[in-house]
C-alpha atoms as a PDB file:
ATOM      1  CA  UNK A   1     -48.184 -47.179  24.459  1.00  0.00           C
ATOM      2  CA  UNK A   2     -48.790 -49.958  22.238  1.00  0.00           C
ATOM      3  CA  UNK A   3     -51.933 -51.999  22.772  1.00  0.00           C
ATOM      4  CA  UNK A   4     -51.509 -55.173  24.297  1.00  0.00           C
ATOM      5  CA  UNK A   5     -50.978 -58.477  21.546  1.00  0.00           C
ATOM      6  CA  UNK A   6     -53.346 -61.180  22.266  1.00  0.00           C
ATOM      7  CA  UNK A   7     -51.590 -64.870  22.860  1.00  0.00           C
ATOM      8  CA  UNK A   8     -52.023 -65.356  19.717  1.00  0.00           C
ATOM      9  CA  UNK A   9     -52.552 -62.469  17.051  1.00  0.00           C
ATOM     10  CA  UNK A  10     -53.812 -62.815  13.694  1.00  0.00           C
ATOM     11  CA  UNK A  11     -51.639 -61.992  10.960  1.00  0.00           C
ATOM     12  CA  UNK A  12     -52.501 -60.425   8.130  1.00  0.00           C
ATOM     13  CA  UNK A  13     -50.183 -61.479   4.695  1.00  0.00           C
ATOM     14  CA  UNK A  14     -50.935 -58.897   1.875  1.00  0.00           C
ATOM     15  CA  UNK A  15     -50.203 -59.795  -1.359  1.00  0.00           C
ATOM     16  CA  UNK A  16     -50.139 -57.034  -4.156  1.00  0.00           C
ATOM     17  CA  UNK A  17     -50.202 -58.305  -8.088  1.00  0.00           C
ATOM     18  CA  UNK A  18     -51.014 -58.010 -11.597  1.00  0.00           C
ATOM     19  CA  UNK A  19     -50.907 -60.070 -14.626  1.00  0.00           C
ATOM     20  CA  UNK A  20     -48.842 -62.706 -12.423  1.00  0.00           C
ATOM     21  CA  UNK A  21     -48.799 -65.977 -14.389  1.00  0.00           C
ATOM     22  CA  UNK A  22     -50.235 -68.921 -12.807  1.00  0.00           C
ATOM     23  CA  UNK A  23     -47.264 -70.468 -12.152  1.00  0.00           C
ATOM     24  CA  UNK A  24     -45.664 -67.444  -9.849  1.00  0.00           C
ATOM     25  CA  UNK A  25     -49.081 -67.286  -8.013  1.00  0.00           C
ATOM     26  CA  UNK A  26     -48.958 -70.673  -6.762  1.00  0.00           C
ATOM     27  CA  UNK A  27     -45.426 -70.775  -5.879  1.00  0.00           C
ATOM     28  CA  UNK A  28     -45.992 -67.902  -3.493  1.00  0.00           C
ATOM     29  CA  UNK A  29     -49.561 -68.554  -2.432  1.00  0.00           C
ATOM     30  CA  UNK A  30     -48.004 -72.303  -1.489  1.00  0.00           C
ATOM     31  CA  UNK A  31     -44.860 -71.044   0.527  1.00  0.00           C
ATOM     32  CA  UNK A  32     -47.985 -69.191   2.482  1.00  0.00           C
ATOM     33  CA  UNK A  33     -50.304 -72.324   2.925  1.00  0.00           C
ATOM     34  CA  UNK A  34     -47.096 -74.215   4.235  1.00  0.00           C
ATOM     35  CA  UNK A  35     -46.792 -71.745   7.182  1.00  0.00           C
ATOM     36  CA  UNK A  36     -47.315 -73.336  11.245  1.00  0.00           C
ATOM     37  CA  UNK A  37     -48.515 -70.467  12.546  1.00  0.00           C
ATOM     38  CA  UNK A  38     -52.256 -71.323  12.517  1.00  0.00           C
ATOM     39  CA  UNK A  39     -53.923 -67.772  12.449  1.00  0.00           C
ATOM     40  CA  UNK A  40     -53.297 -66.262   9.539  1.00  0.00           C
ATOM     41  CA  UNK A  41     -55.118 -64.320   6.725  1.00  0.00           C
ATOM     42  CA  UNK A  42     -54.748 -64.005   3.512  1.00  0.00           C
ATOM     43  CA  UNK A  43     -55.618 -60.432   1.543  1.00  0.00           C
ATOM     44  CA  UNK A  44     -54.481 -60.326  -2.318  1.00  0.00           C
ATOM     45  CA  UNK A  45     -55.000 -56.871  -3.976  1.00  0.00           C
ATOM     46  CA  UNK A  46     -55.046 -57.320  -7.385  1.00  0.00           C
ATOM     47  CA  UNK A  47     -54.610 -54.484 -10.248  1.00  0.00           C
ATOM     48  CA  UNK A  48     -57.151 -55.632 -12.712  1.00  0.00           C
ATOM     49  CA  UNK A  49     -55.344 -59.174 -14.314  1.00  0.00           C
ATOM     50  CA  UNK A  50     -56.737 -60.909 -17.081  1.00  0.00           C
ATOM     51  CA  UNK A  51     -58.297 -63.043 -16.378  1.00  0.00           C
ATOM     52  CA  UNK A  52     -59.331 -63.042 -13.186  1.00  0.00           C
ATOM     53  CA  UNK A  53     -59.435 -66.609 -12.855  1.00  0.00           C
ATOM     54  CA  UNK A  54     -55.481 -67.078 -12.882  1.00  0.00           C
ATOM     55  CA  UNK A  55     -55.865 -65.276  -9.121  1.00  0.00           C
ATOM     56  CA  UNK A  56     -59.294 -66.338  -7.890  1.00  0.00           C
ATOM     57  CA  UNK A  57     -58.201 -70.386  -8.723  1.00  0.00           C
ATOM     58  CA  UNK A  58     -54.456 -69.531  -6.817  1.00  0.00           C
ATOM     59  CA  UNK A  59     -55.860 -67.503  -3.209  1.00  0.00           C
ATOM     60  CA  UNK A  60     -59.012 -70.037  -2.940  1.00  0.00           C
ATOM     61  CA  UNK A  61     -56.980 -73.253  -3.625  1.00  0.00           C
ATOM     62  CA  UNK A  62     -54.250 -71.890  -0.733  1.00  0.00           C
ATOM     63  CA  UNK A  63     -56.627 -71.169   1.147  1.00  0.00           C
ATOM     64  CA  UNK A  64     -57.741 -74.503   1.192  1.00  0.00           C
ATOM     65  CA  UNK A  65     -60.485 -76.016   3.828  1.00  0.00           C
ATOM     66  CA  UNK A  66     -61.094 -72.490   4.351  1.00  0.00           C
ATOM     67  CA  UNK A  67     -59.195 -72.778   8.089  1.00  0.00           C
ATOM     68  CA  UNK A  68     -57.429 -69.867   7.109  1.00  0.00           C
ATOM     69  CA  UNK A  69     -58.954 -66.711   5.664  1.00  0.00           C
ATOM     70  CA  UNK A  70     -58.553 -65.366   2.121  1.00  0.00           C
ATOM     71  CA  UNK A  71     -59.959 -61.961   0.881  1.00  0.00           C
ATOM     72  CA  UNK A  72     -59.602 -60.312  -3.236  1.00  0.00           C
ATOM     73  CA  UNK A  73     -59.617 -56.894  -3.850  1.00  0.00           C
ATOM     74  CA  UNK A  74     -59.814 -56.418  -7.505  1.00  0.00           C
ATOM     75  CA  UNK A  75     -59.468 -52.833  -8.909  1.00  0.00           C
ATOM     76  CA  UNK A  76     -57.238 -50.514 -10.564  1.00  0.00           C
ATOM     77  CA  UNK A  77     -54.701 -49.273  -8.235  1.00  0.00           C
ATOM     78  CA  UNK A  78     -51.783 -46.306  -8.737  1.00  0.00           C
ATOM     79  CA  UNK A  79     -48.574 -48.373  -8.182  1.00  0.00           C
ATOM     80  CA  UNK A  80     -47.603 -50.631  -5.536  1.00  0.00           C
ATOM     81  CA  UNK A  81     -47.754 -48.338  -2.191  1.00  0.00           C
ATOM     82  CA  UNK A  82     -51.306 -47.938  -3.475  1.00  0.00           C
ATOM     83  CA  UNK A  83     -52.184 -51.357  -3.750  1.00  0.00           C
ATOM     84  CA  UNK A  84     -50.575 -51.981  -0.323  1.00  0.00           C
ATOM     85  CA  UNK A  85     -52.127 -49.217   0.970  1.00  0.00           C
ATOM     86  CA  UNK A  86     -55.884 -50.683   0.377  1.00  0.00           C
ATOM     87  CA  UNK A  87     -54.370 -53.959   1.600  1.00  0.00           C
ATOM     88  CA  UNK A  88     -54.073 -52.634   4.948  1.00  0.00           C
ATOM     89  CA  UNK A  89     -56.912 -51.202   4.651  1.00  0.00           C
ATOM     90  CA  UNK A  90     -59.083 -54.732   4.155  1.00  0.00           C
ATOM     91  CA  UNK A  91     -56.568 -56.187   6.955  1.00  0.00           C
ATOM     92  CA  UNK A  92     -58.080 -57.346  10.414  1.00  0.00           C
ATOM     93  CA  UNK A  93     -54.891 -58.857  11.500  1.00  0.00           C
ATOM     94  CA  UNK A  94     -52.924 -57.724  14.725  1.00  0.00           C
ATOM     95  CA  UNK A  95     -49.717 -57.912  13.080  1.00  0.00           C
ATOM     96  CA  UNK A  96     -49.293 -57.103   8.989  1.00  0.00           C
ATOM     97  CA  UNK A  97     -46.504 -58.919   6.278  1.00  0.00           C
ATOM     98  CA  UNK A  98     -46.387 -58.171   3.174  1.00  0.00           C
ATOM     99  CA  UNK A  99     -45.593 -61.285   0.722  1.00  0.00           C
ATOM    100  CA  UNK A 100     -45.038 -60.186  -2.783  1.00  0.00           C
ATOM    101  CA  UNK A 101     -45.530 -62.029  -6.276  1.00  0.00           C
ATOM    102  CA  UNK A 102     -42.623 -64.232  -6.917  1.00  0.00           C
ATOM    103  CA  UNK A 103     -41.567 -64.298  -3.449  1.00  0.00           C
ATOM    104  CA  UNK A 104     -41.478 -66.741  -0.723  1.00  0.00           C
ATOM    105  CA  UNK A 105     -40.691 -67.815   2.890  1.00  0.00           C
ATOM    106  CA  UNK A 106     -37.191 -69.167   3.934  1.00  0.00           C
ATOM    107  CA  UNK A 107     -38.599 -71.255   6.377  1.00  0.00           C
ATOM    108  CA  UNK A 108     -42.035 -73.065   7.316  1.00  0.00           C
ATOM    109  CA  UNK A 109     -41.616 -71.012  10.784  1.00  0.00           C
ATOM    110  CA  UNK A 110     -41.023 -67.734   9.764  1.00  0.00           C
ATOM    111  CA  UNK A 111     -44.080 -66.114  11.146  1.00  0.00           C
ATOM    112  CA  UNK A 112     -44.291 -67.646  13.691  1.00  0.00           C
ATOM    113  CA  UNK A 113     -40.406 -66.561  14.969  1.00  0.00           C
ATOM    114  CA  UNK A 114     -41.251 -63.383  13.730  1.00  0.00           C
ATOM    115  CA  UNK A 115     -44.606 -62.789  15.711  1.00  0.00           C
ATOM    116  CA  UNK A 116     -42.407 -64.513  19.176  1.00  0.00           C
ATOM    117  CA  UNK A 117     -39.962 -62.120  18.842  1.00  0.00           C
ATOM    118  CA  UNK A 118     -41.963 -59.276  19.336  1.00  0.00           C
ATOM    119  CA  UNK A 119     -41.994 -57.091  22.517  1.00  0.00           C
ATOM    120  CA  UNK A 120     -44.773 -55.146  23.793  1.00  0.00           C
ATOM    121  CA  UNK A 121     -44.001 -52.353  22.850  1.00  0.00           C
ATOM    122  CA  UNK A 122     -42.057 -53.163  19.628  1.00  0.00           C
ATOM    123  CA  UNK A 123     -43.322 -51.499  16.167  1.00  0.00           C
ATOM    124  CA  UNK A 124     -41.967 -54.546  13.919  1.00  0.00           C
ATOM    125  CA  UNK A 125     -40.038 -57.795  13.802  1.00  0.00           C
ATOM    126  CA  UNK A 126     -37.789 -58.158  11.446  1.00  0.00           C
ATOM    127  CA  UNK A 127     -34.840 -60.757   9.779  1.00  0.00           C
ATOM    128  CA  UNK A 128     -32.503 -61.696   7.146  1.00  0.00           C
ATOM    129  CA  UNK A 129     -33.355 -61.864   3.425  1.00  0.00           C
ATOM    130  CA  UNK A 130     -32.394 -64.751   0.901  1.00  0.00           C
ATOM    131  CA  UNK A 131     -32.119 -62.589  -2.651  1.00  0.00           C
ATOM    132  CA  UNK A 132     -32.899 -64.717  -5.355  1.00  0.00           C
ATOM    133  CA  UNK A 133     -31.481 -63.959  -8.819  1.00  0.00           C
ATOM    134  CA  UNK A 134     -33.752 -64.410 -12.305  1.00  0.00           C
ATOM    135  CA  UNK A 135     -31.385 -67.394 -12.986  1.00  0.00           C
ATOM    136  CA  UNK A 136     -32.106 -69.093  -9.333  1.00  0.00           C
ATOM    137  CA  UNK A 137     -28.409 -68.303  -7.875  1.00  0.00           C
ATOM    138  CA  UNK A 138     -29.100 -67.344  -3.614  1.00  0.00           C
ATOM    139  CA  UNK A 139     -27.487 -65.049  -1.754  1.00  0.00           C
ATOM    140  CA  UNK A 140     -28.470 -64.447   1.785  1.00  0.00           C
ATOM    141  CA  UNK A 141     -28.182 -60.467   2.288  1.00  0.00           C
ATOM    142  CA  UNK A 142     -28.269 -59.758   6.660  1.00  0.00           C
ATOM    143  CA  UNK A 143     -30.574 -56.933   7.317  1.00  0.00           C
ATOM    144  CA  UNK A 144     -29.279 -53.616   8.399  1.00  0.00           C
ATOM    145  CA  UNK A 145     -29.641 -52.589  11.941  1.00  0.00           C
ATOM    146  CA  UNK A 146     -32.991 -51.185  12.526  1.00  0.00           C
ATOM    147  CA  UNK A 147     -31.393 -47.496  13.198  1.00  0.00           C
ATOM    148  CA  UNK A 148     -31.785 -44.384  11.809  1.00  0.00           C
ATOM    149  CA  UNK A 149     -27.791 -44.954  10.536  1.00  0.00           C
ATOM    150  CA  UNK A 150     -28.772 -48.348   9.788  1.00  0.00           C
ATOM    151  CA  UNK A 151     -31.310 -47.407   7.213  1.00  0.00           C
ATOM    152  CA  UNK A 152     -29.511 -44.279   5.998  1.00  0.00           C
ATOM    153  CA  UNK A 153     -26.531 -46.985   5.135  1.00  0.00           C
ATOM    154  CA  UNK A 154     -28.985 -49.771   3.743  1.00  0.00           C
ATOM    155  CA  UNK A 155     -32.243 -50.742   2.629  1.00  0.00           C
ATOM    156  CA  UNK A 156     -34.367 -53.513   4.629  1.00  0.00           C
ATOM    157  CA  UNK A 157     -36.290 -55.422   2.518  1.00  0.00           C
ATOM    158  CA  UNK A 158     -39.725 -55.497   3.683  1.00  0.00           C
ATOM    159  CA  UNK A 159     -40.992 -58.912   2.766  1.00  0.00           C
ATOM    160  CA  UNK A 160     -38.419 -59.674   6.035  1.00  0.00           C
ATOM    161  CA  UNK A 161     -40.761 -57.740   8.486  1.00  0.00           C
ATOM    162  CA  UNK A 162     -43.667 -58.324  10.616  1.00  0.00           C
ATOM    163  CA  UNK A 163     -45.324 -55.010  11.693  1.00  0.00           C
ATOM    164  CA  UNK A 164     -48.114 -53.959  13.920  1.00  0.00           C
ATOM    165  CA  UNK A 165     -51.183 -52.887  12.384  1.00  0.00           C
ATOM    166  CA  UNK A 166     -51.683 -50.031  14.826  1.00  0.00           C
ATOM    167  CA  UNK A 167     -48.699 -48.524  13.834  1.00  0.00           C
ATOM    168  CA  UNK A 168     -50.892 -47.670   9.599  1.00  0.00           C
ATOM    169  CA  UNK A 169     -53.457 -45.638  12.248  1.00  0.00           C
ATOM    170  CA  UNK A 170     -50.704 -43.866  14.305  1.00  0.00           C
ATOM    171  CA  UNK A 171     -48.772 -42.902  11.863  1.00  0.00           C
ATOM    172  CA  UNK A 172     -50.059 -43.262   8.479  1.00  0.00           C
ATOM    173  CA  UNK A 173     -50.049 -45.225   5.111  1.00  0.00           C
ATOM    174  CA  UNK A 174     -47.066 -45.503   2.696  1.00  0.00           C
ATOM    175  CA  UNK A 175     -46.250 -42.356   1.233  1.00  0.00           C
ATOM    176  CA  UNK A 176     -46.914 -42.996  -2.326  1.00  0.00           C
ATOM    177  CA  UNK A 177     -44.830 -40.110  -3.831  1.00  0.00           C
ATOM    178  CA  UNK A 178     -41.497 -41.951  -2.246  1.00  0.00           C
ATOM    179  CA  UNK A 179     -41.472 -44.630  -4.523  1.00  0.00           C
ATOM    180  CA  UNK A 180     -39.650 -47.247  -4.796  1.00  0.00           C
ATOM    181  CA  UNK A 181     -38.858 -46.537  -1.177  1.00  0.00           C
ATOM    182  CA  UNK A 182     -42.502 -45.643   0.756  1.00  0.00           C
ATOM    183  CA  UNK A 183     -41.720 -48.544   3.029  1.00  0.00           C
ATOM    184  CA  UNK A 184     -38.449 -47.206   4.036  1.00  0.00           C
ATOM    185  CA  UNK A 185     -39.791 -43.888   4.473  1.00  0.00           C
ATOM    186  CA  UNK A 186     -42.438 -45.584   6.979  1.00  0.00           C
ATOM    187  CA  UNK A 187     -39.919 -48.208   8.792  1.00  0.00           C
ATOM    188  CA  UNK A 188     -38.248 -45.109   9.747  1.00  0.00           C
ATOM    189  CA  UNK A 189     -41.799 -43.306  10.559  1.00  0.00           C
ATOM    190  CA  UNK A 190     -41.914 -46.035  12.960  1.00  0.00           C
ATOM    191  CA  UNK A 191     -38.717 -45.980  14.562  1.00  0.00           C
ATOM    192  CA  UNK A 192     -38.141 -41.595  14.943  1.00  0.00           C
ATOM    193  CA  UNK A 193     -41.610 -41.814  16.580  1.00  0.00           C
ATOM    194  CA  UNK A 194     -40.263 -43.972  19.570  1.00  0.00           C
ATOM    195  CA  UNK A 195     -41.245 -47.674  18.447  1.00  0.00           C
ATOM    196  CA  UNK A 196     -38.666 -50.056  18.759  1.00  0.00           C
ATOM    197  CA  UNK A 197     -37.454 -52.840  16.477  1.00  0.00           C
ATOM    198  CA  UNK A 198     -35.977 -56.461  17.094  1.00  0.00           C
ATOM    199  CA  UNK A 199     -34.045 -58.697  14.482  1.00  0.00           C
ATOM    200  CA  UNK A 200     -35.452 -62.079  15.015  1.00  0.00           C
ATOM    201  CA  UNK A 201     -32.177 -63.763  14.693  1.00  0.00           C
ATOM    202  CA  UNK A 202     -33.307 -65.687  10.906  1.00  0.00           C
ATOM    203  CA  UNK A 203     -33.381 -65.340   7.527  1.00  0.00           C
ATOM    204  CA  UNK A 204     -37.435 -64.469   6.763  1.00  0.00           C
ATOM    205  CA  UNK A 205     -37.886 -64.693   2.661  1.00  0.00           C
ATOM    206  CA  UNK A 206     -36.334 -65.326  -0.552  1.00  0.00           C
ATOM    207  CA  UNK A 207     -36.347 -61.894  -2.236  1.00  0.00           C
ATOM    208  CA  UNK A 208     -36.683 -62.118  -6.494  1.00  0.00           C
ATOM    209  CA  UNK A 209     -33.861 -59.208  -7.446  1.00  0.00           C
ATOM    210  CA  UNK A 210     -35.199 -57.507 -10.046  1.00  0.00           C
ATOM    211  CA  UNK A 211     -39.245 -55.142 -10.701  1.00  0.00           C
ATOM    212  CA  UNK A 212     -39.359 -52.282 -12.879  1.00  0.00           C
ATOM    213  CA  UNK A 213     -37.967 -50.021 -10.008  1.00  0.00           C
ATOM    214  CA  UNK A 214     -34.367 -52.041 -10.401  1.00  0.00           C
ATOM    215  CA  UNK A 215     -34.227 -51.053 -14.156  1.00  0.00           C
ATOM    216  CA  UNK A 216     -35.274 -47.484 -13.340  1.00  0.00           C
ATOM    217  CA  UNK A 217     -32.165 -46.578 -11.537  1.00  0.00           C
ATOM    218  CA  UNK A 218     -32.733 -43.106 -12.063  1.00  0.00           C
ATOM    219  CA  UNK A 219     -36.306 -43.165 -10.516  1.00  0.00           C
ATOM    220  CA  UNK A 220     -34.414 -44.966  -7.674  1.00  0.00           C
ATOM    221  CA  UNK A 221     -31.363 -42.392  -7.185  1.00  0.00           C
ATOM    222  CA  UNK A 222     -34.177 -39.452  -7.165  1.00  0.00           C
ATOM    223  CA  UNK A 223     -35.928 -41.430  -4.086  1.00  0.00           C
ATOM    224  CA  UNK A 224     -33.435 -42.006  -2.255  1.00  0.00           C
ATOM    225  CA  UNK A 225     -32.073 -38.454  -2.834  1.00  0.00           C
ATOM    226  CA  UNK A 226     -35.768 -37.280  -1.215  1.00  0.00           C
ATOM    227  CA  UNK A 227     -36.010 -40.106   1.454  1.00  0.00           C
ATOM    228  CA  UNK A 228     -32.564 -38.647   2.569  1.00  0.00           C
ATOM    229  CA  UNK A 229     -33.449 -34.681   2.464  1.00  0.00           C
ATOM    230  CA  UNK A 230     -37.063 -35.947   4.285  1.00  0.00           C
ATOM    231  CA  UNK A 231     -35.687 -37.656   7.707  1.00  0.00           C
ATOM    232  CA  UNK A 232     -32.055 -36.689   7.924  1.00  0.00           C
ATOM    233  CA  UNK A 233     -31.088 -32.903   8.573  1.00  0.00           C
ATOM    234  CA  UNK A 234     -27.664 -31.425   6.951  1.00  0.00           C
ATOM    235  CA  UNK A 235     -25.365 -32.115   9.747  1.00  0.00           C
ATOM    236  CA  UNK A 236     -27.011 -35.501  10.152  1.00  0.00           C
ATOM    237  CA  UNK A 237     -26.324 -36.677   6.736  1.00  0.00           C
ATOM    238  CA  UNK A 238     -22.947 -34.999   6.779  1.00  0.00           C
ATOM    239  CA  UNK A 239     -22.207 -36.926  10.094  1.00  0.00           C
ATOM    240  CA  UNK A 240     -23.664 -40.187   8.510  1.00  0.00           C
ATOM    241  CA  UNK A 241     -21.756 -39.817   5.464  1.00  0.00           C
ATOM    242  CA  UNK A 242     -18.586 -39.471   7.063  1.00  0.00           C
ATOM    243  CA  UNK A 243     -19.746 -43.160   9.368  1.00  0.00           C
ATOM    244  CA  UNK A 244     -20.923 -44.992   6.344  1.00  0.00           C
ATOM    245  CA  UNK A 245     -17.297 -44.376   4.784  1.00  0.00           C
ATOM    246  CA  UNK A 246     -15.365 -45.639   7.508  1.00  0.00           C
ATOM    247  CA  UNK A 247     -17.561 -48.787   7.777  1.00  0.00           C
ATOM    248  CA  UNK A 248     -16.849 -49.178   4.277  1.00  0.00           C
ATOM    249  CA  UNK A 249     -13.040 -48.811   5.160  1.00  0.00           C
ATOM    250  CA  UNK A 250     -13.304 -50.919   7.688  1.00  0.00           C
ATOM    251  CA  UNK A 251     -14.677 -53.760   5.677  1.00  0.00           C
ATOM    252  CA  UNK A 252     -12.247 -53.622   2.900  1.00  0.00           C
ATOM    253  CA  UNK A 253      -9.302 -53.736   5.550  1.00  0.00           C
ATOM    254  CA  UNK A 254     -11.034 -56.785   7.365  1.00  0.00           C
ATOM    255  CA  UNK A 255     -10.976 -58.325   3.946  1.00  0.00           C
ATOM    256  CA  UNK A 256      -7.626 -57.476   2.669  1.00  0.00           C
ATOM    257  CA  UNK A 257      -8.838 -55.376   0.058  1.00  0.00           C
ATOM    258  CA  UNK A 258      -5.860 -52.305  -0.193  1.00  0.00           C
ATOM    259  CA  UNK A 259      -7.035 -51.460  -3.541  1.00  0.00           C
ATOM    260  CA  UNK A 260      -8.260 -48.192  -4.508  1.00  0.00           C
ATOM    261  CA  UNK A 261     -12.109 -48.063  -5.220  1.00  0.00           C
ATOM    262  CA  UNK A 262     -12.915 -48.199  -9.161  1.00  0.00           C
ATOM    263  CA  UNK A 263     -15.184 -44.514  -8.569  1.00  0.00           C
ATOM    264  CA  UNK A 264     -12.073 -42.893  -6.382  1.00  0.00           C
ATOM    265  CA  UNK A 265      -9.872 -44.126  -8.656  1.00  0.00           C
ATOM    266  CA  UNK A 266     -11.930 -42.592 -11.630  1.00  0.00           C
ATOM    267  CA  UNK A 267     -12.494 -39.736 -10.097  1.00  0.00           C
ATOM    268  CA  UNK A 268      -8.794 -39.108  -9.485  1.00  0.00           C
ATOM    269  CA  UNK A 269      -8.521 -39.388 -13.294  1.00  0.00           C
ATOM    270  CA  UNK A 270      -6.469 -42.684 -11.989  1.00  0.00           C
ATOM    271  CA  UNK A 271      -8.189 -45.159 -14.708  1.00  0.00           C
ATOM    272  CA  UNK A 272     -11.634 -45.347 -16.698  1.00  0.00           C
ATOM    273  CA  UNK A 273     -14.658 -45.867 -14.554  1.00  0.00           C
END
């Protein structure tokens, strides 16, 4: 059993950065001042920028008449599940989001849909994800289900979830060694150990495509190769494999698509992949 939310929890929004410019601090740190929900806090762990001031001048002027907290941690960290790590760690919130550099909320609301849409006994909230290419162009990308299939198929972008706190004591940080996909690893934590999830029915953030773990595709391929071997026995992935394929059928038929996949068709020696 979960404990009980109060009416109205405090959420904790952990930001992780370094060497951000100005510019990208303030956009995100002012799609977080612009949020209704009234009890929020603020908890930036930064890497070590230079200088300092670029992240100090951002996190006190959102935080404005000081109605909403706003806490800097400002050390050397080991990569990003580290530095989110030691942001839950500082967190006093009920619920936890994490908000990164260069990304902001959809919506004004989003928090406070997100928090209302949670059951008693739910482990996180989630939505929809706006991704946002380098050039500006918007795409809105609906979440997977919350399911073990549903994140064996797909990833959920976790600036689109609102989890409970409790949940980091239960069951643990991010698992740093999974990188770039600790927070799958522990979304999935969450669910095998018996906490549900709900989609809030919105689209939560605008996602910036892109990071160094999008150019490492190889350091991405390896992760997912271990995230997969971690939760999903043999038969399990064999059985998943087999579902994820037909949903994929079933989507090109819906859309008319008859054409042969460019890798089948490559791998049949068929044409050049």
């Amino acid at each position: 059993m979960l404990s009980p939310l109060p009416p109205h929890p405090l959420i904790s929004v952990v930001t992780v950065c370094k060497d951000e410019s100005p510019e990208r601090l303030a956009d995100t740190f002012a799609s977080l001042a612009a949020q209704t929900w009234p009890h929020i806090e603020h908890v930036v762990v930064d890497g070590g920028s230079e200088p300092e001031s670029f992240v100090l001048r951002e996190l006190l002027a959102a935080a404005g008449s000081g109605t909403r907290g706003a806490r800097l941690l400002r050390e050397p960290d080991r990569g990003i599940y580290d530095a989110m790590n030691k942001g839950v760690a500082l967190c006093r919130g009920d619920l936890v989001y994490f908000l990164n550099v260069g990304d902001r909320f959809a919506r004004p609301d989003a928090l406070e849909l997100l928090a209302a849409a949670l059951a008693p006994q739910d482990g996180f909230a989630y939505g929809d994800a706006f991704y946002v290419s380098r050039d500006g162009r918007r795409q809105l990308a609906p979440s997977p289900p919350a399911t073990r299939f549903g994140l064996y198929r797909a990833t959920l972008c976790h600036q689109a979830v609102l989890c409970r706190r409790e949940l980091f004591h239960r069951l643990g940080p991010f698992d740093q060694d999974l990188a770039p996909l600790g927070d799958q690893d522990w979304l999935l934590r969450v669910l095998t150990a018996g906490y549900p999830a709900i989609h809030a029915g919105l689209a939560v953030c605008d996602f910036e495509l892109g990071g160094d773990y999008a150019r490492d595709l190889g350091r991405l391929f390896r992760a997912r190769a271990a995230f997969v071997r971690r939760h999903y026995p043999a038969w399990q992935r064999a059985l998943f494999g087999i579902g994820a394929l037909a949903v994929k059928i079933a989507q090109r038929l819906r859309a008319g698509n008859l054409a042969m996949p460019v890798r089948l068709a490559a791998a049949l020696g068929l044409r050049r992949a």
